[in-house]
N, C-alpha and C. Protein backbone atom coordinates (compact mmCIF):
# COMPACT_ATOMS: atom_id res chain seq x y z
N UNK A 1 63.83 116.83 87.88
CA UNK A 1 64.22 115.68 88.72
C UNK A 1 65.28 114.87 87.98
N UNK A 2 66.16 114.23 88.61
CA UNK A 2 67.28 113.87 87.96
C UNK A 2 67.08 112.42 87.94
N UNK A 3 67.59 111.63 87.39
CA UNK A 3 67.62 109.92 87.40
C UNK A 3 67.63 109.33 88.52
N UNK A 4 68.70 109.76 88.97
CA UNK A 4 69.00 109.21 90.22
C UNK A 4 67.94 109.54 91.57
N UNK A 5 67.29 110.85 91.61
CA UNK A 5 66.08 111.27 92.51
C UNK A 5 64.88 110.24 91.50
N UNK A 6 64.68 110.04 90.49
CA UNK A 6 63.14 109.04 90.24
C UNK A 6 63.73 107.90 89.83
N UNK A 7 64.95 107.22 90.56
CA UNK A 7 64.93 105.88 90.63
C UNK A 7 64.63 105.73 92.39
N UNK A 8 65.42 106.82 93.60
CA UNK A 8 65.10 106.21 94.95
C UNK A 8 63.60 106.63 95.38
N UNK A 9 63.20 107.21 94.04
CA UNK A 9 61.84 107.75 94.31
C UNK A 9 60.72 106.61 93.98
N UNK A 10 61.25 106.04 93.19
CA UNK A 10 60.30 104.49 92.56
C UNK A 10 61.28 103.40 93.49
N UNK A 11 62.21 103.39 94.57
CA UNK A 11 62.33 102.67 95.38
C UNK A 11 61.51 102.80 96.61
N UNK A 12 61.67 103.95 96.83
CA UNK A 12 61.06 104.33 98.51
C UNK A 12 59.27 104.02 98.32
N UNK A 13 58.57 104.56 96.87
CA UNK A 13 57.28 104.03 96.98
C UNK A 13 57.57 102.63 96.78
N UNK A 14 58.23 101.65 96.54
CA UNK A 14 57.53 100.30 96.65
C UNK A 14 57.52 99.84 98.03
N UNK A 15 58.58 100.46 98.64
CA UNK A 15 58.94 99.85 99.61
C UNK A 15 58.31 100.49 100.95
N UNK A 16 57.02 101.43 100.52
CA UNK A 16 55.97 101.57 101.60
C UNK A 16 55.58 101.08 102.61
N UNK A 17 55.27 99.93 101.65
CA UNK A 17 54.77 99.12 102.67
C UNK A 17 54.98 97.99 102.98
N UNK A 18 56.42 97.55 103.17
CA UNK A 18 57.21 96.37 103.19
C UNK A 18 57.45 96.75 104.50
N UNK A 19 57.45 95.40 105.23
CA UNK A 19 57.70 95.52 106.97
C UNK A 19 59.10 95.98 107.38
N UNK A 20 59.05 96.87 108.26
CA UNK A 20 60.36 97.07 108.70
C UNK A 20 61.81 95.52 108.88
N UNK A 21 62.44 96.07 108.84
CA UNK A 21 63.68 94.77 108.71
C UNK A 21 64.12 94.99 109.83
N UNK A 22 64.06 93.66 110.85
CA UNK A 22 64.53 93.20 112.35
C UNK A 22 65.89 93.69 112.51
N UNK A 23 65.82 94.13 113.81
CA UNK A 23 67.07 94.55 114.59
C UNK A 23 68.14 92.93 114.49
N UNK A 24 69.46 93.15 113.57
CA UNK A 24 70.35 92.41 113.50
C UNK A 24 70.92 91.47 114.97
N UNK A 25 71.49 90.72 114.85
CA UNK A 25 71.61 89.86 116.19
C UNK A 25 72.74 90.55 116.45
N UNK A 26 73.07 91.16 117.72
CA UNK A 26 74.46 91.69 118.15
C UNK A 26 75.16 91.02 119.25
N UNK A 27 74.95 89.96 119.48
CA UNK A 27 75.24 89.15 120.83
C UNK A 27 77.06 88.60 120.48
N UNK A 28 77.45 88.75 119.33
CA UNK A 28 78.91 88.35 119.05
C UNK A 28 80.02 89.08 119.52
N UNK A 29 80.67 88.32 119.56
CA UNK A 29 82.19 89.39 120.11
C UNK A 29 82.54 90.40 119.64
N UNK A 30 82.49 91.47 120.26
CA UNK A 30 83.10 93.10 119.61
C UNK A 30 84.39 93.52 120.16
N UNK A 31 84.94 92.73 121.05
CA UNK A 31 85.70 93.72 121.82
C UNK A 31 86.71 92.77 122.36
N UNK A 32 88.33 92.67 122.10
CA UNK A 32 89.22 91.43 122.70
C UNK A 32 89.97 91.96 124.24
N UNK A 33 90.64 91.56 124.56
CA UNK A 33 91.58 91.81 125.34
C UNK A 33 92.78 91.47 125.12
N UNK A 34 93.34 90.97 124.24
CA UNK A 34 94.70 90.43 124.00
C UNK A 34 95.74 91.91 124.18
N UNK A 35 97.28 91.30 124.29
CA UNK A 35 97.84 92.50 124.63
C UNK A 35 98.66 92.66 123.06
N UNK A 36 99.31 93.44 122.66
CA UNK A 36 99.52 94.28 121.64
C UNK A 36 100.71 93.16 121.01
N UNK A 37 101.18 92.43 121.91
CA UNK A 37 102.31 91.51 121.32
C UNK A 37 101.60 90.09 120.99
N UNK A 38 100.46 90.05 121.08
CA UNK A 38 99.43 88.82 120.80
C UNK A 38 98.81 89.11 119.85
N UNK A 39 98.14 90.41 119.42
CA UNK A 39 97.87 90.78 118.66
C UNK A 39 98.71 90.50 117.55
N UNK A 40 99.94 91.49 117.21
CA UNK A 40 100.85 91.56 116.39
C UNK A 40 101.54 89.52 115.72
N UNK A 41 101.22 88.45 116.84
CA UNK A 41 101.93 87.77 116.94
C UNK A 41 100.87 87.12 115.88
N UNK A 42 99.71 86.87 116.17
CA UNK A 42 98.70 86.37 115.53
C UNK A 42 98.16 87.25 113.90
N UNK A 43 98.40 88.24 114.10
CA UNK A 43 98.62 89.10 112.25
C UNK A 43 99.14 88.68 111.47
N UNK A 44 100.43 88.38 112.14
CA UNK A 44 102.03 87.88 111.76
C UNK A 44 101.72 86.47 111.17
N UNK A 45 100.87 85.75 111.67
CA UNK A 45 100.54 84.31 111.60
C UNK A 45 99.87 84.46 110.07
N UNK A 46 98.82 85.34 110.26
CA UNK A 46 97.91 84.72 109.30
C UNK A 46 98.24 85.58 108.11
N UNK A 47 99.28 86.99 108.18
CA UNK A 47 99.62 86.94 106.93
C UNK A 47 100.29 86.41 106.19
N UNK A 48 101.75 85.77 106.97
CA UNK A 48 102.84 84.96 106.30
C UNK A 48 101.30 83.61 105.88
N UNK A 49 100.74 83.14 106.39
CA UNK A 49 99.83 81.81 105.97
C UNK A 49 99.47 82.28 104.45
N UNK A 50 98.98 83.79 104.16
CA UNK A 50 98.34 84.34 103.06
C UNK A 50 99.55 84.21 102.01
N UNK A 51 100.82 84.17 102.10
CA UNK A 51 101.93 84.53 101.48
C UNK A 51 102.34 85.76 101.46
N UNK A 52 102.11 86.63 102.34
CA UNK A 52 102.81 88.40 102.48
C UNK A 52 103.67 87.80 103.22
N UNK A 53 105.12 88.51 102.97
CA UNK A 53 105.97 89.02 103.47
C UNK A 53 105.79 89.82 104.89
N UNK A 54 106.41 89.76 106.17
CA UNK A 54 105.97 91.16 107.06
C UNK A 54 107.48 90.77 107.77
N UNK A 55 107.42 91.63 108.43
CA UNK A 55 108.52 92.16 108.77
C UNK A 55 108.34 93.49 109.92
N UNK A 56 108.48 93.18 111.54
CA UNK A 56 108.06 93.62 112.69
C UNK A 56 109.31 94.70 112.84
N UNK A 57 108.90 95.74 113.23
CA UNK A 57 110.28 96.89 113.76
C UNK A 57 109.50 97.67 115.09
N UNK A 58 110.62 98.15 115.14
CA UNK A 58 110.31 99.64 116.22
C UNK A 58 110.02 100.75 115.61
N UNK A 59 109.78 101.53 116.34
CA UNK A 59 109.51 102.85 115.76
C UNK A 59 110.39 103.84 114.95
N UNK A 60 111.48 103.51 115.82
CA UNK A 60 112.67 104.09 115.16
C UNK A 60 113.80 103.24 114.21
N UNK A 61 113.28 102.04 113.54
CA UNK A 61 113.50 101.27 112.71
C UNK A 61 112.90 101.36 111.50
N UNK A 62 111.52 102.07 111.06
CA UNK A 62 111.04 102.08 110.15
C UNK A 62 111.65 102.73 108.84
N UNK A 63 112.08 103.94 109.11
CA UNK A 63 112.96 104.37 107.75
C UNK A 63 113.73 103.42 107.03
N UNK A 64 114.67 102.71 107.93
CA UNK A 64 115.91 101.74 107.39
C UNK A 64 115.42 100.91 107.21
N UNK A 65 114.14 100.08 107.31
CA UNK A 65 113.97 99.15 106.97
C UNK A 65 112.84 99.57 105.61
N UNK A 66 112.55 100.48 105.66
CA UNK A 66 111.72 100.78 104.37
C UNK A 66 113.16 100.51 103.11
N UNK A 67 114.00 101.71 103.71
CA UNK A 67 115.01 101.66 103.02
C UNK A 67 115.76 100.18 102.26
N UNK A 68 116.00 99.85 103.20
CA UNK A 68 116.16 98.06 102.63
C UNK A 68 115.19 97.23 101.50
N UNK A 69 114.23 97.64 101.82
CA UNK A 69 112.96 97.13 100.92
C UNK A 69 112.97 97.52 99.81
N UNK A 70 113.14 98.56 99.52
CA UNK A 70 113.06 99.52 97.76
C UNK A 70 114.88 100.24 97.63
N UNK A 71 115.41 99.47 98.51
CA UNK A 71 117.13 99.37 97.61
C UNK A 71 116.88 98.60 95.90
N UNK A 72 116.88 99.44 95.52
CA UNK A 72 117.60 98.82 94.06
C UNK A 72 116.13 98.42 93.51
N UNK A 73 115.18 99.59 94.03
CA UNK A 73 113.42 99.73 92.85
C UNK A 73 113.83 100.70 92.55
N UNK A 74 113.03 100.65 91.16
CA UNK A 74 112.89 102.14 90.38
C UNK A 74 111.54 103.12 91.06
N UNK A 75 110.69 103.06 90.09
CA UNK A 75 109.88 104.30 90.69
C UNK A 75 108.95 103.93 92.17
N UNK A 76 108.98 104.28 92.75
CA UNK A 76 107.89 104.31 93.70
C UNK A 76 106.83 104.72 94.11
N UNK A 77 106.09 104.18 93.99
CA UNK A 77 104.63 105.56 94.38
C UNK A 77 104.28 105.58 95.63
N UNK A 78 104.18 106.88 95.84
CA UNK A 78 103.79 107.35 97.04
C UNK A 78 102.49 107.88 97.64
N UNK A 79 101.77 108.20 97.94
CA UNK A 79 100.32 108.52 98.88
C UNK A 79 100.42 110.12 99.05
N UNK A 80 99.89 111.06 98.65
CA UNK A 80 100.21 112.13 99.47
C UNK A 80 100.03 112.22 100.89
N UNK A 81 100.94 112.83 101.90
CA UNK A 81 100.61 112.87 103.58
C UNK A 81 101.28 111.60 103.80
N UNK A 82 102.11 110.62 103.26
CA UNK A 82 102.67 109.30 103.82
C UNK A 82 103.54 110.01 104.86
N UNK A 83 104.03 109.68 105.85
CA UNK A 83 104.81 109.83 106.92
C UNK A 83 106.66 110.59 105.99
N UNK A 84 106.82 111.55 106.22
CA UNK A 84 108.36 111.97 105.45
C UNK A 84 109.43 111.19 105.94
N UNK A 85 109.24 111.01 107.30
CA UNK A 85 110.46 110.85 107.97
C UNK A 85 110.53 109.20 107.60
N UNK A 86 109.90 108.63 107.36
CA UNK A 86 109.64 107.14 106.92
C UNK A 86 109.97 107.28 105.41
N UNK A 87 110.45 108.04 104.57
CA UNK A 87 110.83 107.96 103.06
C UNK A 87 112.41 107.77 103.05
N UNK A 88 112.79 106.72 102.44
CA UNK A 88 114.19 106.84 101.82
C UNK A 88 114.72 108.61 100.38
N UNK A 89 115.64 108.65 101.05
CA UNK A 89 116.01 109.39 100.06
C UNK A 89 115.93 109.31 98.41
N UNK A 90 115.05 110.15 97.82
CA UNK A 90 114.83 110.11 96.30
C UNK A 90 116.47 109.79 95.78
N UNK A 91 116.32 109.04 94.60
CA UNK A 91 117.77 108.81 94.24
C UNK A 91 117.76 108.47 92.42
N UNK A 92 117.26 109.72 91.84
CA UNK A 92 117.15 109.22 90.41
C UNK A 92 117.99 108.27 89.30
N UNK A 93 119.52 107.98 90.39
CA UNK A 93 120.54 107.13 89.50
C UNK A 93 120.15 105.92 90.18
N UNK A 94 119.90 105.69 91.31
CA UNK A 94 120.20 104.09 92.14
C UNK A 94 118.70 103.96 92.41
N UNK A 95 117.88 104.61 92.55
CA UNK A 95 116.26 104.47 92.98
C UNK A 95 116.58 104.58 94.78
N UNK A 96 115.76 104.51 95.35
CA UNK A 96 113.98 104.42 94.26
C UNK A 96 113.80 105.73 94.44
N UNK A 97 113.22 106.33 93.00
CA UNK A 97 112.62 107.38 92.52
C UNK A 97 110.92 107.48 92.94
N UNK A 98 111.08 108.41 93.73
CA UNK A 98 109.73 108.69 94.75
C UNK A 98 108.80 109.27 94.26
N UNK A 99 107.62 109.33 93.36
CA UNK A 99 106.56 109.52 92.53
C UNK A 99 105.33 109.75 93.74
N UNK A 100 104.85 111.52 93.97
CA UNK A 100 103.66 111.53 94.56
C UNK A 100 102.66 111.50 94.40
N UNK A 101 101.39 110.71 94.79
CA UNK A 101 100.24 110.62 93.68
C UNK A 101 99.31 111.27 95.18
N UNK A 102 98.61 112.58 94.53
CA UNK A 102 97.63 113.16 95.10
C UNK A 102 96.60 113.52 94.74
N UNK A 103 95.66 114.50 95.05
CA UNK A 103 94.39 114.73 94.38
C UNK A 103 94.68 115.72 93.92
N UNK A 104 95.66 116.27 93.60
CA UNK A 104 96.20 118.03 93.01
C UNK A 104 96.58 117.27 91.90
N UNK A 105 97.38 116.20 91.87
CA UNK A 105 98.49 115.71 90.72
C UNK A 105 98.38 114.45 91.08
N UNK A 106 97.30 113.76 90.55
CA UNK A 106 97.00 112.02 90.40
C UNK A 106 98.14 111.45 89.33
N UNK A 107 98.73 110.91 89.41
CA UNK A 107 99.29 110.24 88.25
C UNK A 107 98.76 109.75 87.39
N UNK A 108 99.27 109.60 86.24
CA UNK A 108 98.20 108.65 84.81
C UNK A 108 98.10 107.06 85.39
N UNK A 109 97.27 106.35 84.54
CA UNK A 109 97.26 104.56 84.92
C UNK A 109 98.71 104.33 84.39
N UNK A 110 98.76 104.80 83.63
CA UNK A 110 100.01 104.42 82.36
C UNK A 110 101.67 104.45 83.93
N UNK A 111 101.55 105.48 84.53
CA UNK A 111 102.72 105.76 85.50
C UNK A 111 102.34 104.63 86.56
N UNK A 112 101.08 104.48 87.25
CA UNK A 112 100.77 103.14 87.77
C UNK A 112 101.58 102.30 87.65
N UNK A 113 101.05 101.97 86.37
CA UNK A 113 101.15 100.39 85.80
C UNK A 113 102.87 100.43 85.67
N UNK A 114 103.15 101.66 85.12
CA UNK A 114 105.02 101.21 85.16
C UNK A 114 105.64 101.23 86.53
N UNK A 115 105.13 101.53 87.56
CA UNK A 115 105.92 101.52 89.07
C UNK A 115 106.23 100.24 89.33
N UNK A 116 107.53 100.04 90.10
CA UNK A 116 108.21 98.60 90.68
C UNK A 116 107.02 98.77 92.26
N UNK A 117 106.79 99.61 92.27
CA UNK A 117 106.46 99.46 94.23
C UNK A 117 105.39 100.56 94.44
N UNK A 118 104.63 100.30 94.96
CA UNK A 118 103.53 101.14 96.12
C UNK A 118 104.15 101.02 97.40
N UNK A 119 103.98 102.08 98.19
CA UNK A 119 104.09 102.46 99.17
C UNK A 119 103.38 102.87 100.26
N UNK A 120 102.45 102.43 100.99
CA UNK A 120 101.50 102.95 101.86
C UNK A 120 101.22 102.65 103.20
N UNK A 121 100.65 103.70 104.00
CA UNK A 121 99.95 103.23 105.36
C UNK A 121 98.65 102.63 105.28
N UNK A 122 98.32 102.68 106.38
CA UNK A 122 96.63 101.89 106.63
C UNK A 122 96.24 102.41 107.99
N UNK A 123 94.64 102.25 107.86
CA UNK A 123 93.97 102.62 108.94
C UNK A 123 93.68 102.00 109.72
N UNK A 124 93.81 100.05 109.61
CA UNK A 124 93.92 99.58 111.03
C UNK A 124 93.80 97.77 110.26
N UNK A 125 94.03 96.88 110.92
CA UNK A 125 94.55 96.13 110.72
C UNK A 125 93.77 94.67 111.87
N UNK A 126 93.33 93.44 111.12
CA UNK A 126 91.92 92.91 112.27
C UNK A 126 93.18 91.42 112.19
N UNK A 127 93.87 91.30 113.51
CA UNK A 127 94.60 89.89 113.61
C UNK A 127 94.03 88.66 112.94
N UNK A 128 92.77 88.20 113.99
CA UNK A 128 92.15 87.23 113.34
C UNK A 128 92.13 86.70 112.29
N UNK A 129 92.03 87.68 111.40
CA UNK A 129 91.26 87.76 109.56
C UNK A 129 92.48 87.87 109.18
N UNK A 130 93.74 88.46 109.72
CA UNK A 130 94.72 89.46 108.52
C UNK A 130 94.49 90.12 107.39
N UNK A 131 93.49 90.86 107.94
CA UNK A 131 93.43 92.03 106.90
C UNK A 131 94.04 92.99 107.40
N UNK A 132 94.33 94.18 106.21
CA UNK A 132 95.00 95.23 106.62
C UNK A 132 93.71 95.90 106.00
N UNK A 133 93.01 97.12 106.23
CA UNK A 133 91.93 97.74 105.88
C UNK A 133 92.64 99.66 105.66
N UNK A 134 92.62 99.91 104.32
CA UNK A 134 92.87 101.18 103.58
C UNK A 134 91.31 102.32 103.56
N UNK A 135 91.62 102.98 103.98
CA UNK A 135 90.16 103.97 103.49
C UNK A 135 90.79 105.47 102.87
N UNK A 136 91.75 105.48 102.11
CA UNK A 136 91.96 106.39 101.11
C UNK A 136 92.91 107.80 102.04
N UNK A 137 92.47 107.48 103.53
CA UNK A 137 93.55 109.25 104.34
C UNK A 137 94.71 109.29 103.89
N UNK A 138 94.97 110.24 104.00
CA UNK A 138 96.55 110.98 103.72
C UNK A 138 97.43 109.70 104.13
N UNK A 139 98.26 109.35 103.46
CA UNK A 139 99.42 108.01 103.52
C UNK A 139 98.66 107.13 103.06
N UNK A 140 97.50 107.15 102.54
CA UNK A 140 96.90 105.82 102.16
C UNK A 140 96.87 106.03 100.60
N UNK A 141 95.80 107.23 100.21
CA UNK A 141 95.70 107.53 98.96
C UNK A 141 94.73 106.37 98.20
N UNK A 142 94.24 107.05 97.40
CA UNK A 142 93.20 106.34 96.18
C UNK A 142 93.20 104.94 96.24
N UNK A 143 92.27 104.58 95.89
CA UNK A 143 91.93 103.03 95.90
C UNK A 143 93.24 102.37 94.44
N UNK A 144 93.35 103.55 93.72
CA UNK A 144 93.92 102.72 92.73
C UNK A 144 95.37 102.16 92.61
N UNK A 145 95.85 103.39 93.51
CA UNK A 145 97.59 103.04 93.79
C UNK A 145 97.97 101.84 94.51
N UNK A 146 96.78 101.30 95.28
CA UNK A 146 96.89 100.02 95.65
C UNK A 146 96.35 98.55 94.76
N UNK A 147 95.98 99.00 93.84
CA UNK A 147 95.45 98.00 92.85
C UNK A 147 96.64 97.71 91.63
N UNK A 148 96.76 98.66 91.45
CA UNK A 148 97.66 98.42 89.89
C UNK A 148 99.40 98.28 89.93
N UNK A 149 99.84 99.01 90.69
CA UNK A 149 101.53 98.18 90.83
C UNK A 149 101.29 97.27 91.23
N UNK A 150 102.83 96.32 90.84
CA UNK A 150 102.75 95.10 91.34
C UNK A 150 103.07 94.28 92.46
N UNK A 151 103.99 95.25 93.51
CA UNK A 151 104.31 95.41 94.69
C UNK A 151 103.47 96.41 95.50
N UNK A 152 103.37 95.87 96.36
CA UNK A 152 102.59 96.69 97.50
C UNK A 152 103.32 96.99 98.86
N UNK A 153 103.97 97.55 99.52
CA UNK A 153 104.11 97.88 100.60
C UNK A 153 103.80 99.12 101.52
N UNK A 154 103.20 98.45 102.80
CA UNK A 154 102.32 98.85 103.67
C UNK A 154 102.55 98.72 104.91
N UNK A 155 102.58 99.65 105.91
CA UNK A 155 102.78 99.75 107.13
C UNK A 155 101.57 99.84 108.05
N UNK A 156 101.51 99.18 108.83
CA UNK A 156 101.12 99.13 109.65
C UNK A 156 101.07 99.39 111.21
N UNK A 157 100.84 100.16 111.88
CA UNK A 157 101.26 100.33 112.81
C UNK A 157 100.07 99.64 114.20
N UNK A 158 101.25 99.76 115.20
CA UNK A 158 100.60 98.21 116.49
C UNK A 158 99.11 98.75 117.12
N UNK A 159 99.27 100.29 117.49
CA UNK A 159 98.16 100.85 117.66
C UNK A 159 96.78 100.50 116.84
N UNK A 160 96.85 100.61 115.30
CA UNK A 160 95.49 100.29 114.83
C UNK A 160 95.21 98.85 114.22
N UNK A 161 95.87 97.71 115.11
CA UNK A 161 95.73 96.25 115.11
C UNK A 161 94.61 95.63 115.99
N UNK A 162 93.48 95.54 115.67
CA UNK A 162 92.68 95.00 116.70
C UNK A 162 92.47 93.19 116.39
N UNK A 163 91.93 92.35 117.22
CA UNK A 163 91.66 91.05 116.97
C UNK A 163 90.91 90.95 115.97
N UNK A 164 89.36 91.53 115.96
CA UNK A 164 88.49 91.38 115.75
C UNK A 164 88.04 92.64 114.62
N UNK A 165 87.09 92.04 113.99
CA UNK A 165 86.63 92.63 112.49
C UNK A 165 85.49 93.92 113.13
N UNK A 166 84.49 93.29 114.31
CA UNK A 166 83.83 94.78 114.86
C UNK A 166 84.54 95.61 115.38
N UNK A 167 85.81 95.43 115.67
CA UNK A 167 86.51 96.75 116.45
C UNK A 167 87.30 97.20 115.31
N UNK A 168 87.31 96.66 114.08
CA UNK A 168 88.20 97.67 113.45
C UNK A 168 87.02 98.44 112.62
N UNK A 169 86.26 98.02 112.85
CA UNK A 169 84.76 98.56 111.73
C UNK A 169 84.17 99.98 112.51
N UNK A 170 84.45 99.79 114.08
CA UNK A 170 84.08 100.70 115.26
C UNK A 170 84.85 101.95 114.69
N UNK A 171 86.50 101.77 114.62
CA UNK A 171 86.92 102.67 114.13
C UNK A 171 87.07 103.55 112.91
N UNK A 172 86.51 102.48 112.33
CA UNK A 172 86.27 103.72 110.58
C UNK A 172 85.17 104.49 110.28
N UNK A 173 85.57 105.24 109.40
CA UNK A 173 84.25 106.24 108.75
C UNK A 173 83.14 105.31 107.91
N UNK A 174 82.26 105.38 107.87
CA UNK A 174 81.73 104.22 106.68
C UNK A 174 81.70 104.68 105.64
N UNK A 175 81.97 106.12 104.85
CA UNK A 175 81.50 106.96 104.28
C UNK A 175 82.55 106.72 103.71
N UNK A 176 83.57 106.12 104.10
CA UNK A 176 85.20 106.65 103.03
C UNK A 176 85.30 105.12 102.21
N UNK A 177 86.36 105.57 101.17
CA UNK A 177 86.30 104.36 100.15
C UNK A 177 87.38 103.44 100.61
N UNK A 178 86.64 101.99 101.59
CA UNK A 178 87.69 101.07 102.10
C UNK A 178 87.67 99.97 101.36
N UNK A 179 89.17 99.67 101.28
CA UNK A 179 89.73 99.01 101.00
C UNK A 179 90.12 97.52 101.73
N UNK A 180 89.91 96.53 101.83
CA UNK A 180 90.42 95.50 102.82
C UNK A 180 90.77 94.25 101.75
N UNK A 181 92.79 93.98 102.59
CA UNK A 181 93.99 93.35 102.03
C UNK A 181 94.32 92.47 103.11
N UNK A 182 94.21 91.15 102.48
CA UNK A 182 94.29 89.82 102.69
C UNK A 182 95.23 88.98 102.38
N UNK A 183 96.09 89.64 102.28
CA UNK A 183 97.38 89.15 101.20
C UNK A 183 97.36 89.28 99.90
N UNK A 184 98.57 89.01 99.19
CA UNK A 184 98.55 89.51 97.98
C UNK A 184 97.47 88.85 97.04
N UNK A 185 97.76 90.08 95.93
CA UNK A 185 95.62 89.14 95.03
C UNK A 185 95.83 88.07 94.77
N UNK A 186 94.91 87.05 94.67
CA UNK A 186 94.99 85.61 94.40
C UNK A 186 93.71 84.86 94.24
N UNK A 187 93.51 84.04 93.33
CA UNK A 187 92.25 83.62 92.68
C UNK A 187 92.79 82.50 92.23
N UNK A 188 91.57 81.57 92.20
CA UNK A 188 91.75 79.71 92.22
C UNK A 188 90.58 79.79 90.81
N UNK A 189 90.96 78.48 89.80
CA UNK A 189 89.81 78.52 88.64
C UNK A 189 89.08 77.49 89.04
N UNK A 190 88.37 76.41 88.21
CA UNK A 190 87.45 75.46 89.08
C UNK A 190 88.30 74.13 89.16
N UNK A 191 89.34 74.67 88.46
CA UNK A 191 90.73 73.27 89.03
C UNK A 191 91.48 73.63 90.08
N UNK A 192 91.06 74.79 91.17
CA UNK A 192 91.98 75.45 91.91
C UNK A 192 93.00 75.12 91.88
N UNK A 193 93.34 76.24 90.56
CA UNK A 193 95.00 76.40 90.35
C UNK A 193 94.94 77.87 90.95
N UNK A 194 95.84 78.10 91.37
CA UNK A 194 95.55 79.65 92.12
C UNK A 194 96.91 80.20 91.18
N UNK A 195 96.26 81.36 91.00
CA UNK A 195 96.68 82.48 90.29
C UNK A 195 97.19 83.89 90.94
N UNK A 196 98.52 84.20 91.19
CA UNK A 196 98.06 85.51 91.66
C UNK A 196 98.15 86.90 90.59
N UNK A 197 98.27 87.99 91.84
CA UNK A 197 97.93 89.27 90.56
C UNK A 197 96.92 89.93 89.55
N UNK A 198 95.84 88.71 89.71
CA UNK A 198 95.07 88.91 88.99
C UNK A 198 94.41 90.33 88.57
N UNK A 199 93.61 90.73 90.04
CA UNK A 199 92.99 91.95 90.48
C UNK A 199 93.69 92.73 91.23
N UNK A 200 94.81 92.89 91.65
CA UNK A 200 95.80 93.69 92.70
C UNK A 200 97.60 93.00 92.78
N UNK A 201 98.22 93.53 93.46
CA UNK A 201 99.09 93.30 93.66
C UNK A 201 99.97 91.98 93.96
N UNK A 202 100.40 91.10 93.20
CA UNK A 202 101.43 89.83 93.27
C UNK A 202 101.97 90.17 94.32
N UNK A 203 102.38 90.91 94.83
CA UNK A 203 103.73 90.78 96.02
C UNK A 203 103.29 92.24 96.77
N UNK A 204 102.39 91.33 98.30
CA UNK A 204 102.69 92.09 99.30
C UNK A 204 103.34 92.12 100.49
N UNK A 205 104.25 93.29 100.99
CA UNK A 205 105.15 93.32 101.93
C UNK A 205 104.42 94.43 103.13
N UNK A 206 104.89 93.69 104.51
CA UNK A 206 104.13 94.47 105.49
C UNK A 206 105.13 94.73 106.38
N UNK A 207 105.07 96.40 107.21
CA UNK A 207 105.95 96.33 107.63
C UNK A 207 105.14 96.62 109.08
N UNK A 208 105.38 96.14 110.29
CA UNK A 208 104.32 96.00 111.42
C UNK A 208 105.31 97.14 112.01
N UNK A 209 104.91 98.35 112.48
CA UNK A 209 105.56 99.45 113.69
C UNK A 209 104.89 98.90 115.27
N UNK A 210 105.83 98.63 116.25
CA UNK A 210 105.44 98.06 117.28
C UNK A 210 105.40 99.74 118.27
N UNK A 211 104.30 99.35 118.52
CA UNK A 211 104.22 100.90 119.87
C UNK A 211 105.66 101.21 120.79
N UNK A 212 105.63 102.52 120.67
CA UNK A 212 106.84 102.96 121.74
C UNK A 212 106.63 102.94 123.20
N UNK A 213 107.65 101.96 123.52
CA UNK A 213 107.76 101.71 125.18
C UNK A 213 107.71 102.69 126.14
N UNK A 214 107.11 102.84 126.93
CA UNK A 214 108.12 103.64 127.87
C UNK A 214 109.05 103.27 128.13
């Protein structure tokens, strides 16, 4: 028997005979109606409030405006599976130099920690709150590539923007390792002096993809 089997094994006997735990109250809002430009409008709100950067495009705006963003960064890290057609051209004299971090070929902390920029998607995004919520899929990548550079940029797209924190929770796996970004890291001491960078990224930039029209 291994540690871990005779520790839930000396959990599950204590907890014999402890009364079942009440069905949670579900009577709260799960579900909005706002339309996709209310959504986006109200994201927009509460991340610039957080201090992120964002910055709204079309669909067929996203390359060039990535491009604009990491003119004149050095290395970049990338997600394996990030979108191609959304990458600026690798450019080892002018940058940004495009670094893939996967589960074949993780990069060291050491390559981390020297990157100007992260680069990533997300799995969906709750207006209300402004969070952007990561769970590690292809374009997202490891919890860590989003922790340790000091720039973060992240796309978002209009489709996985919901109002509300139960509809973006509806849509995830629970099983995968999520991530949820509130603006860039930032921490107050008991003189709330706020600090950022502390635990994640000083400077995050968002780039919102608005759904294609008919």
């Amino acid at each position: 028997m291994s540690a871990r089997d005779e520790i839930l094994g000396r959990v599950r006997s204590a907890l014999r005979d402890a009364p079942a735990a009440p069905q949670p109250d579900r009577t709260y809002r799960r579900t909005s109606t706002m339309s996709e430009d209310a959504r986006i409008e109200l994201l927009v709100d509460r991340l610039v409030d957080y201090k992120a950067k964002v910055q709204v495009v079309g669909p067929d705006q996203v390359a060039d405006r990535i491009a604009d963003l990491l003119a004149g960064t050095g290395d970049c890290v990338v997600p394996a599976g990030f979108t191609a057609a959304w990458l600026p051209a690798d450019n080892p004299e002018t940058g940004p130099r495009i670094k893939t971090d996967g589960p074949e070929s993780p990069l060291a902390l050491a390559e981390l920690d020297g990157a100007d920029a992260v680069l990533t998607a997300s799995a969906a995004a709750v207006a209300q709150t402004g969070t952007i919520i990561l769970d590690g899929s292809p374009g997202q990548g490891r919890r860590a590539i989003s922790l340790v550079p000091d720039r973060h940029i992240c796309v978002v797209e209009a489709a996985g923007i919901t109002e509300l924190l139960p509809e973006a929770l509806a849509r995830l796996d629970g099983t995968r390792p999520i991530t949820m970004i509130s603006g860039p890291s930032a921490t107050s001491d008991i003189e709330l002096e706020r600090v950022e960078g502390v635990h994640g990224p000083r400077n995050l930039e968002v780039v919102i993809v608005r759904s294609r029209r008919a």
